[in-house]
Protein backbone atom coordinates (compact mmCIF):
# COMPACT_ATOMS: atom_id res chain seq x y z
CA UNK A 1 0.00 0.00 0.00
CA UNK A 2 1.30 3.51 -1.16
CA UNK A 3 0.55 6.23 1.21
CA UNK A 4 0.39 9.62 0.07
CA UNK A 5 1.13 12.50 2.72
CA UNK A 6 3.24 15.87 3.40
CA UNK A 7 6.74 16.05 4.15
CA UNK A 8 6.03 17.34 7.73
CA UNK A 9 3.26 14.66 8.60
CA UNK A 10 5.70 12.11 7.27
CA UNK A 11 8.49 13.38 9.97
CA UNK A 12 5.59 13.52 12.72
CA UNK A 13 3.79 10.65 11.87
CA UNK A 14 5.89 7.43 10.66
CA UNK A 15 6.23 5.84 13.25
CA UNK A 16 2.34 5.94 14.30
CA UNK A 17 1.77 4.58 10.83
CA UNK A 18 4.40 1.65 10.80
CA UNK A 19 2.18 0.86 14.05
CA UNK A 20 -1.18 0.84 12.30
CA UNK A 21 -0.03 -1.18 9.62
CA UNK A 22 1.34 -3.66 11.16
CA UNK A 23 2.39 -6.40 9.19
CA UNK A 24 0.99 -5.15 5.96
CA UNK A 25 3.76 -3.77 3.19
CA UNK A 26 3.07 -0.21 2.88
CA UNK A 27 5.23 2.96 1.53
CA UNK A 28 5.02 6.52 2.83
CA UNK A 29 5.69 9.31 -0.34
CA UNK A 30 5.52 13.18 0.12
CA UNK A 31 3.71 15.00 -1.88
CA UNK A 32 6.82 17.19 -2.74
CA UNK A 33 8.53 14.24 -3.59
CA UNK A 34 5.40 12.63 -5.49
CA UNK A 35 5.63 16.03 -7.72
CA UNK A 36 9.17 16.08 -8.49
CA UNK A 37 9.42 12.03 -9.40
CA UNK A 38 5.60 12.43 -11.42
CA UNK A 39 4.81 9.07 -9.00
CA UNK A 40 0.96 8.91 -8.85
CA UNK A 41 1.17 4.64 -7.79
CA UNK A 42 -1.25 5.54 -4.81
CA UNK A 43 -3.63 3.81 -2.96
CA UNK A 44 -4.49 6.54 -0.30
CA UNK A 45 -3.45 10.05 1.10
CA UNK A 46 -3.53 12.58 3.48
CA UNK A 47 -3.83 16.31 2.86
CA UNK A 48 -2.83 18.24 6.02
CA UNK A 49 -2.92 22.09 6.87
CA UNK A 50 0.35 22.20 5.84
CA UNK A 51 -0.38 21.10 2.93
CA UNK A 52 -3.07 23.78 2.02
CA UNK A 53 -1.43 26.44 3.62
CA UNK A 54 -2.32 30.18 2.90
CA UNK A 55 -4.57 28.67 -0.08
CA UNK A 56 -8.38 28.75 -0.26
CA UNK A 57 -10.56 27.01 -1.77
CA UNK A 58 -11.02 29.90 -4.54
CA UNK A 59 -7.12 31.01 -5.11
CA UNK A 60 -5.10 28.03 -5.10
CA UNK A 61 -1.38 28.50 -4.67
CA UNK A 62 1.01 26.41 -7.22
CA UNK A 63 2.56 24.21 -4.96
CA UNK A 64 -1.24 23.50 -4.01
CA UNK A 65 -2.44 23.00 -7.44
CA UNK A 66 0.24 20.37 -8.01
CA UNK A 67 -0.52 18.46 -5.18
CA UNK A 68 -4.14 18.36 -6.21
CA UNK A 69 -2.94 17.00 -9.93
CA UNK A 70 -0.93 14.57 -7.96
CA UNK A 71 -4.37 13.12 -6.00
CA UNK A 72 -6.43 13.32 -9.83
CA UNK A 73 -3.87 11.38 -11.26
CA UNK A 74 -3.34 8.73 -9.59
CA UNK A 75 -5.61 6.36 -10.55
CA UNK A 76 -5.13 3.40 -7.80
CA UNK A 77 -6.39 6.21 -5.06
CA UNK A 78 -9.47 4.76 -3.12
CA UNK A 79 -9.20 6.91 0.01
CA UNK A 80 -8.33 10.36 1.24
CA UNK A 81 -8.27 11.88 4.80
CA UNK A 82 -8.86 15.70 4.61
CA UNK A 83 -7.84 18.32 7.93
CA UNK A 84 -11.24 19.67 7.36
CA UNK A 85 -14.68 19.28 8.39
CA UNK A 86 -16.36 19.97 5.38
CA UNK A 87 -15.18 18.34 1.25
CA UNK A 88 -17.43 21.04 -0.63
CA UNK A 89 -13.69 22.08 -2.03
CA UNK A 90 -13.99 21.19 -6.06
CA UNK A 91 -11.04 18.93 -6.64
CA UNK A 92 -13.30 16.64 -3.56
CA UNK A 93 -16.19 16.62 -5.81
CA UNK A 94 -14.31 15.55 -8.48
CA UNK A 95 -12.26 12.51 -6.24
CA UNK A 96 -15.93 11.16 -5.34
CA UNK A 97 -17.47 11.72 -8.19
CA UNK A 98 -14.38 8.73 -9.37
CA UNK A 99 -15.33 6.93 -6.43
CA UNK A 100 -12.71 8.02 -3.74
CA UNK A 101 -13.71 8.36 -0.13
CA UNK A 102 -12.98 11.03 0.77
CA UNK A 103 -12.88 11.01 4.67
CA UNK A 104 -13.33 14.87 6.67
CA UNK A 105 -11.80 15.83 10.31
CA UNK A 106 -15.65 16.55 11.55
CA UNK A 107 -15.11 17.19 14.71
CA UNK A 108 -11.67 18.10 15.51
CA UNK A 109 -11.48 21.61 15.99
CA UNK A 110 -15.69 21.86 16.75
CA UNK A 111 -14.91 22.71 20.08
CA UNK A 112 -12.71 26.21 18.86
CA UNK A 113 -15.15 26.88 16.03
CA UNK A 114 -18.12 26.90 18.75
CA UNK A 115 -16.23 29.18 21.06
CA UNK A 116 -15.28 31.49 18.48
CA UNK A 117 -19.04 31.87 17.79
CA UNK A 118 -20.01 32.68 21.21
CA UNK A 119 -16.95 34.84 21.36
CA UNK A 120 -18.41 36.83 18.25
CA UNK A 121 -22.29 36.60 19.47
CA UNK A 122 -20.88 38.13 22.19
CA UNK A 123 -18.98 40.77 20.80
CA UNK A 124 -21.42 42.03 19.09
CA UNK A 125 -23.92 42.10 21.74
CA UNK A 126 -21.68 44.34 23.15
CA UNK A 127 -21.07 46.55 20.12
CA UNK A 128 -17.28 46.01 20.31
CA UNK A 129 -17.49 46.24 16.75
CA UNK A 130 -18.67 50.28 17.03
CA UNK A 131 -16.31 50.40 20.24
CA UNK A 132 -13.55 49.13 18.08
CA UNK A 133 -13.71 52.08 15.25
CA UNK A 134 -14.71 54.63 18.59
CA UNK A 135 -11.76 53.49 20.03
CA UNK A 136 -9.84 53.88 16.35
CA UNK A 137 -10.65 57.74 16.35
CA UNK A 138 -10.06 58.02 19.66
CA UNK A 139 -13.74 58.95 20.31
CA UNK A 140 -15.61 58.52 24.04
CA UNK A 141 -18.60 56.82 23.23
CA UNK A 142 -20.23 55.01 26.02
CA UNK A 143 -22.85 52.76 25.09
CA UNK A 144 -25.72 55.22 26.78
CA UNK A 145 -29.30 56.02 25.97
CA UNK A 146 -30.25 54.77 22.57
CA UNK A 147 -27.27 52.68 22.80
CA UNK A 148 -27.67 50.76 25.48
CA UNK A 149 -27.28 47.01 24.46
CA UNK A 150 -29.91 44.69 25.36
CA UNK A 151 -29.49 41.45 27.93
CA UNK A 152 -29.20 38.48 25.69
CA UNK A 153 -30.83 36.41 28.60
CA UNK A 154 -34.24 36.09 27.16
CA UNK A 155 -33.38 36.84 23.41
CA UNK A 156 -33.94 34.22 20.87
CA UNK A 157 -30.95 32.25 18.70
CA UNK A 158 -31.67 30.44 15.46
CA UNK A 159 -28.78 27.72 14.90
CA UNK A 160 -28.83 26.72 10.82
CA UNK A 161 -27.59 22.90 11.56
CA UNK A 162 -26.85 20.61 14.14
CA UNK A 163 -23.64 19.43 13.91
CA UNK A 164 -20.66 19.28 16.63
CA UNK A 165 -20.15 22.60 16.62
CA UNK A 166 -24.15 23.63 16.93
CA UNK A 167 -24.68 21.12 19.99
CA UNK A 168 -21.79 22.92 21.80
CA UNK A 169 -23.01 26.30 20.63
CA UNK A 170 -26.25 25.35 22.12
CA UNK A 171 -25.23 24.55 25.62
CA UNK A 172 -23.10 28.08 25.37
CA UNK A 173 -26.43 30.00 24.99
CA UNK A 174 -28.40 28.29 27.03
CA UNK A 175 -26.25 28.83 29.91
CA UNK A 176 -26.29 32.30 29.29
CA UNK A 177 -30.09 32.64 29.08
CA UNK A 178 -31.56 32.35 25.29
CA UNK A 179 -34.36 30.63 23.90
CA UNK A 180 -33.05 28.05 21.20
CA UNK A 181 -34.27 27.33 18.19
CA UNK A 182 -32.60 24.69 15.53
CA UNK A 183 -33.07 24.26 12.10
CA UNK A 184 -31.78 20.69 10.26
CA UNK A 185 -33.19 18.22 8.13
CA UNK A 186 -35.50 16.51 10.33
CA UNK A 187 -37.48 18.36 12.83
CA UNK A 188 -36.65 15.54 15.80
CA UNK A 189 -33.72 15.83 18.41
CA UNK A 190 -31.88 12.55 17.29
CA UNK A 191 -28.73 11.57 18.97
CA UNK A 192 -26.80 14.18 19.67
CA UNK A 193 -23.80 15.02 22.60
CA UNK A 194 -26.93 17.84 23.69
CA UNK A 195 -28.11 16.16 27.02
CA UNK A 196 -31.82 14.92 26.72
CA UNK A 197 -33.51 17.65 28.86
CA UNK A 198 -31.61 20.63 27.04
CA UNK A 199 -32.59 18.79 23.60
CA UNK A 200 -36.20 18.61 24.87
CA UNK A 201 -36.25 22.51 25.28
CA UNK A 202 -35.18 23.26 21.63
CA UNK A 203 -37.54 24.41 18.97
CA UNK A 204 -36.65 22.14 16.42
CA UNK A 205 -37.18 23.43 12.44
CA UNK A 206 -36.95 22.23 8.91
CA UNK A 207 -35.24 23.94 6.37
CA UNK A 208 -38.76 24.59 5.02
CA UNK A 209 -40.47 25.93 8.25
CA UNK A 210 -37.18 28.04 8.57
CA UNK A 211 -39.11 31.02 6.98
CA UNK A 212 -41.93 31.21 10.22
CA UNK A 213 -39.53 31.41 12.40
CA UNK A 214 -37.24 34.56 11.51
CA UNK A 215 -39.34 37.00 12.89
CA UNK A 216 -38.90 35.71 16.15
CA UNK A 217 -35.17 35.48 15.98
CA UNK A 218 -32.68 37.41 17.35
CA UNK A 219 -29.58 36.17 16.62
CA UNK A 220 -29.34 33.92 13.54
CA UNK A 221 -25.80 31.61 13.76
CA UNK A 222 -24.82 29.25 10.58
CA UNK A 223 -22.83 26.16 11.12
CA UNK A 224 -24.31 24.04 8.39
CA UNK A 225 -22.62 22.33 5.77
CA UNK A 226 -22.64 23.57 1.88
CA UNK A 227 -25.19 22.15 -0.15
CA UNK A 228 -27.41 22.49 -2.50
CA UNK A 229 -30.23 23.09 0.05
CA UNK A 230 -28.23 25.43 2.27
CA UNK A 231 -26.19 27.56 -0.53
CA UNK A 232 -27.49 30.89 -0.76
CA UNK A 233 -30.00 30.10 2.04
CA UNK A 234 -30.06 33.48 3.80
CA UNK A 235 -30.88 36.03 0.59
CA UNK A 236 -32.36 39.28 0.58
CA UNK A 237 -35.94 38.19 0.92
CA UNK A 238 -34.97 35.99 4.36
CA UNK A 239 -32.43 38.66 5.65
CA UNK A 240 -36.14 40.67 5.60
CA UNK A 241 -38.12 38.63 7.77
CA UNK A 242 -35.50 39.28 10.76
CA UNK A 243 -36.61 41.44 13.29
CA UNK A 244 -34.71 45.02 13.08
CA UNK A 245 -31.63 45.29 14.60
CA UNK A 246 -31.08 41.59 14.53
CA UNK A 247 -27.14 39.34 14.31
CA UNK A 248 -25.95 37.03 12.18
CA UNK A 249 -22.92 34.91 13.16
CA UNK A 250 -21.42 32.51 10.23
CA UNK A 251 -18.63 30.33 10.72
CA UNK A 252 -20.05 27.67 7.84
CA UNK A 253 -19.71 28.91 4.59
CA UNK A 254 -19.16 32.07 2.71
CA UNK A 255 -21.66 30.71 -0.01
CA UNK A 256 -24.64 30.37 2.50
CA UNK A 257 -25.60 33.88 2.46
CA UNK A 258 -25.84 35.89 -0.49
CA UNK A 259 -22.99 38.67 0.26
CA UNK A 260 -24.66 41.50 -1.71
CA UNK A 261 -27.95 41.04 -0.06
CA UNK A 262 -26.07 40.79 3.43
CA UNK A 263 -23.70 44.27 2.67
CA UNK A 264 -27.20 46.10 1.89
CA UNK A 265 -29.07 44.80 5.07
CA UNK A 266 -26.15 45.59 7.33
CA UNK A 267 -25.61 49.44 5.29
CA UNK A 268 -29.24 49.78 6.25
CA UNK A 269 -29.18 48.64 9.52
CA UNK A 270 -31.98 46.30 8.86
CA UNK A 271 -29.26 44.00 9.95
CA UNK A 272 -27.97 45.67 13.30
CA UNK A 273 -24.63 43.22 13.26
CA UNK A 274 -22.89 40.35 12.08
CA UNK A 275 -19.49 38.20 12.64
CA UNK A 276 -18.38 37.30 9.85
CA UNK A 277 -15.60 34.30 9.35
CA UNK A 278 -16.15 33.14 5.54
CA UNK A 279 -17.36 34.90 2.50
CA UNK A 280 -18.41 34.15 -0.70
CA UNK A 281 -15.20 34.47 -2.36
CA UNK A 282 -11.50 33.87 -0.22
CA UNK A 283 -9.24 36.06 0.56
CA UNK A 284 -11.99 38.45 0.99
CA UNK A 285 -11.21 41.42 -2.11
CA UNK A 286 -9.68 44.57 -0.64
CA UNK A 287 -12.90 46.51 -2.53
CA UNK A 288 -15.52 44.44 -0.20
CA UNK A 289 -17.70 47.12 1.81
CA UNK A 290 -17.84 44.47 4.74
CA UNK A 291 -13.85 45.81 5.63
CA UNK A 292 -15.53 49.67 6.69
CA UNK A 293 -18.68 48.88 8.11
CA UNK A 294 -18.78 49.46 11.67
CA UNK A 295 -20.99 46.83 13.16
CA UNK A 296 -18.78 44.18 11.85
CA UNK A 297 -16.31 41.86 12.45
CA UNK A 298 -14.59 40.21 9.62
CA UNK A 299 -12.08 37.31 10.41
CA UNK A 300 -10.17 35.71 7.74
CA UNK A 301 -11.85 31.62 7.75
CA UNK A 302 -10.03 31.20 10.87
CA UNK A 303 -12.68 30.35 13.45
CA UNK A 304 -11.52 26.99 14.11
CA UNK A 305 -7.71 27.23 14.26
CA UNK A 306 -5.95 26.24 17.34
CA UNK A 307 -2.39 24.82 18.32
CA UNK A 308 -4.32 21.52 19.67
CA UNK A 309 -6.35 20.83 15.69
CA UNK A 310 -2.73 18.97 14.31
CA UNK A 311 -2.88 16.23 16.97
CA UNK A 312 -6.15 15.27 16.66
CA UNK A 313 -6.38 15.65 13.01
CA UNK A 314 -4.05 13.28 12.97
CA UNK A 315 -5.73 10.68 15.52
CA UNK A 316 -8.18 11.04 13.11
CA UNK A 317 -6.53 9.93 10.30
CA UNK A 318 -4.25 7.15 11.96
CA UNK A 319 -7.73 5.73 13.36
CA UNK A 320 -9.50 5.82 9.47
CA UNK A 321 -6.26 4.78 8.28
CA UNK A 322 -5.96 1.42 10.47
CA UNK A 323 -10.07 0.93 9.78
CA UNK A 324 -9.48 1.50 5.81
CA UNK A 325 -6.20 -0.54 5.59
CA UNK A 326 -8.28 -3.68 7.60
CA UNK A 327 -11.09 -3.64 5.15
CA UNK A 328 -8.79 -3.27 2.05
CA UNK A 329 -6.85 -6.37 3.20
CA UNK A 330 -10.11 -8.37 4.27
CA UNK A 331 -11.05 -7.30 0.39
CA UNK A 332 -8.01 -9.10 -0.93
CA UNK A 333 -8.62 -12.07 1.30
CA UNK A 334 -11.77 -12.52 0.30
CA UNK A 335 -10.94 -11.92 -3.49
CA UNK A 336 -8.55 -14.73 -2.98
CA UNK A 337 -10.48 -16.69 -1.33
CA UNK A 338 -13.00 -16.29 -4.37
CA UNK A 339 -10.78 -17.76 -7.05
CA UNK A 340 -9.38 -20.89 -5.32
């Protein structure tokens, strides 16, 4: 088995490999070293942060793209771990659509990702936002009279999915007071790391109810995946049905909320806030009127980085590897088995 993987998780991880495989004849190859030789002989890979880098999904650097070719090419490749949560990036669509797995780190840095939503929920329930460009023109502004924020005990949150990061969002708010609502596929709790009585207390929506409930909403946060139900979800018409003055919090996807409809309800103030952590095109362009607004934070898609993500990105991957490399040998077995 030929095992496809950066130069750095090589160094950190070869001997935690040698130990899943066991007995089973396997090769680690770089990447760098897979694009200087033109190797593309294999069978599975894994694309760390390193590997990415400064690159998005939208401007891929070279050294990127050629790693990419390397994965397209190689036409023995079954499997690939990924250091992210979600695979909506195009050359992923293209590996599955060829029928690779392609295996995500759900999970791994949900814990960060949740607490930098509550840290920008909160933030802009306390206007740092306006406190921040105050603070930049070295203006005294206390938040007085007409600006006096309101308690968020009592307010009402939307969360648009119910993933990892939403459950853990969930408990967040509800220890600080808010009414919950969730929407998701199926309107029913489910299994979920949300304890049983907190579940039971949760208003929970369809994508197609979704529409009732705005009104009511105060705070709308977005940790769903990107798909074709959920791209371009929050528009212009939705963004309408908030409540004045609401906040929107969106660490999912840029492509969930129509930008242009989002700039002109926060220029308004229909919109009173919103933290912002991806946008509908990465880097966000220097032009973008979200930079200047002043009830806005904008954070470069970094909401879930955090020194602990490497390690257990990599448990991850050492634990799919060691499941995927059992199951490909108990394949061979049996396909042996088969012709005696």
């Amino acid at each position: 088995m030929n095992i496809l993987l950066s130069e750095l998780a090589l160094r950190g991880l070869s001997s935690q490999i040698a130990r899943v495989m066991a007995d089973r004849p396997f090769e680690c190859v770089s990447f760098e070293q897979a694009v200087a030789t033109g190797r593309r002989d294999f069978d599975c890979a894994f694309v760390s942060r390193d590997v990415t880098g400064l690159s998005t999904k939208h401007e891929l650097a070279p050294s990127l793209k050629a790693c990419y070719q390397v994965l397209e090419e190689s036409p023995n490749l079954r499997w690939v771990h990924i250091h992210s949560a979600g695979a909506d990036r195009d050359v992923y669509v293209r590996l599955r659509a060829n029928g690779v797995q392609v295996a995500t780190s759900s999970g791994a840095n949900a814990e960060v990702v949740a607490q930098t939503a509550l840290a920008g929920l909160l933030a802009l329930s306390r206007k740092f936002p306006e406190l921040v460009h105050a603070m930049h023109e070295k203006k005294w502004a206390p938040l007085l009279g007409s600006q006096l924020p309101p308690d968020l005990a009592g307010q009402t949150a939307m969360l648009v999915g119910w993933g990892p990061i939403a459950q853990r969002v969930a408990q967040f708010l509800s220890m600080l007071g808010l009414r919950l609502k969730v929407v998701r596929q199926q309107a029913h709790a489910g299994t979920s790391s949300y304890s049983a009585a907190g579940a039971s207390q949760i208003e929970m929506l369809t994508y197609e109810t979704l529409d009732a409930s705005l009104p009511s909403t105060d705070w709308l946060l977005l940790m769903c995946p990107l798909t074709a139900t959920t791209r371009g979800l929050i528009d212009a018409r939705r963004l309408a049905l908030l409540p004045q003055g609401a906040g929107l919090v969106n660490v999912a996807r840029g492509e969930v909320v129509v930008e242009k409809d989002l700039i002109e309800a926060l220029q308004t103030g229909k919109l009173g806030s919103a933290y912002l952590d991806v946008f509908e095109h990465e880097p966000l362009p220097p032009s973008s009127a979200l930079w200047s607004l002043a009830n806005v934070i904008v954070t470069p898609h970094s909401a879930g980085f955090s020194a602990g993500n490497e390690a257990r990105v990599s448990l991850m991957f050492l634990d799919n590897l060691a499941s995927w490399a059992k199951e490909a040998k108990n394949t061979v077995l049996q396909s042996r088995a088969s012709r005696l």
